[in-house]
Protein backbone atom coordinates (compact mmCIF):
# COMPACT_ATOMS: atom_id res chain seq x y z
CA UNK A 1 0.00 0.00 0.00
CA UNK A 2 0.96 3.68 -0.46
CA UNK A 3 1.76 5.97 1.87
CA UNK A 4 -1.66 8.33 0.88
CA UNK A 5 -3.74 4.98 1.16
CA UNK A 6 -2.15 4.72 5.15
CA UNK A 7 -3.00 8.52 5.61
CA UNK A 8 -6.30 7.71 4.41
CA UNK A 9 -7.32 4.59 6.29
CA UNK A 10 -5.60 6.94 9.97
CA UNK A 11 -7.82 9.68 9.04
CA UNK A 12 -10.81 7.38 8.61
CA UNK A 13 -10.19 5.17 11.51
CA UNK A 14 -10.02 8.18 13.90
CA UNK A 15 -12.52 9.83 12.09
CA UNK A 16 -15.11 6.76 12.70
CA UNK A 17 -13.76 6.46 16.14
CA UNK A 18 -14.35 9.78 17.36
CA UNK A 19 -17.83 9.22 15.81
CA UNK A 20 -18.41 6.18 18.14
CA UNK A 21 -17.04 7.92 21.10
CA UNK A 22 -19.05 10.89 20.44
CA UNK A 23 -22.53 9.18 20.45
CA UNK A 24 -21.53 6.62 23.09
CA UNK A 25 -20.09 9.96 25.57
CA UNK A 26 -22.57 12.95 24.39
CA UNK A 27 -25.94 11.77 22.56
CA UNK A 28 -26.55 8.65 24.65
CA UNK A 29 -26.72 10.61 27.75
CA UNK A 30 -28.48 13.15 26.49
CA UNK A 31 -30.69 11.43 24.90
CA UNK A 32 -32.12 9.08 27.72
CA UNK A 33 -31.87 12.63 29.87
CA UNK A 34 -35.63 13.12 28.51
CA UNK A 35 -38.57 11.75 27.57
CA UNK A 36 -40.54 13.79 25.07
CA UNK A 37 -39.38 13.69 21.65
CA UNK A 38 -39.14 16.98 20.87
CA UNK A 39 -36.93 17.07 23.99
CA UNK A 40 -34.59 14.37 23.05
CA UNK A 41 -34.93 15.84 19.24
CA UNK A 42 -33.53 19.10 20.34
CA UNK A 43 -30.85 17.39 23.14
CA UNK A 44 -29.80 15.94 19.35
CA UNK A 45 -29.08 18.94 17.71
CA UNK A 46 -27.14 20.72 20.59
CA UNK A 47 -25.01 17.84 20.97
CA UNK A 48 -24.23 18.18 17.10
CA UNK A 49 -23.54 21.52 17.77
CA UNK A 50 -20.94 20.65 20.18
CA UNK A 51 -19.34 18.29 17.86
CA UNK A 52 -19.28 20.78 15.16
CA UNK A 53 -17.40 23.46 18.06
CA UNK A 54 -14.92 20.61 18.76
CA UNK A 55 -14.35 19.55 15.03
CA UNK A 56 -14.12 23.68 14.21
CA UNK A 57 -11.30 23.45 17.48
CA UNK A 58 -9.77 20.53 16.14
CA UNK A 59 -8.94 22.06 12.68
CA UNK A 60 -7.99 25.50 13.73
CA UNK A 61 -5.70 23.40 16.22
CA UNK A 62 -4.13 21.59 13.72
CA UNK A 63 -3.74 24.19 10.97
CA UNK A 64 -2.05 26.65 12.91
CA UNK A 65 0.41 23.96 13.83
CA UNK A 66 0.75 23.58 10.23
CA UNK A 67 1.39 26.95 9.96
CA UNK A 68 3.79 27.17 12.08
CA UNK A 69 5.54 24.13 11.67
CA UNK A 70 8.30 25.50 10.05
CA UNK A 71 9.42 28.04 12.84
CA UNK A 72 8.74 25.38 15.77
């Protein structure tokens, strides 16, 4: 295998893993936190909205390490 096919299956094996982790840690919990639908609907879309905040962290993390990768 190349070395782009190895980048590819390490960014899709953390990729799925922080997907697992994610709805095992956040939208589980929240989700069996209520019992109306329209509760546990809306619990949904926050805790999206908190994965989208820590993928948003998670890029600007590592593209200002790319960045500055050359002066480190």
């Amino acid at each position: 295998m190349s070395n782009e096919t190895w980048t590819y299956i390490a960014l899709g094996s953390a990729a799925g893993l922080s997907l697992i982790v994610w709805l095992v840690l956040v939208l589980v919990p929240a989700w069996n936190s209520f019992s109306r639908v329209w509760e546990r609907l809306v619990a949904t879309v926050l805790s999206i909205y908190v994965l989208a905040a820590f993928v948003l962290a998670g890029v600007m993390a590592g593209g200002a390490f790319l960045w500055y990768f050359d002066e480190l």
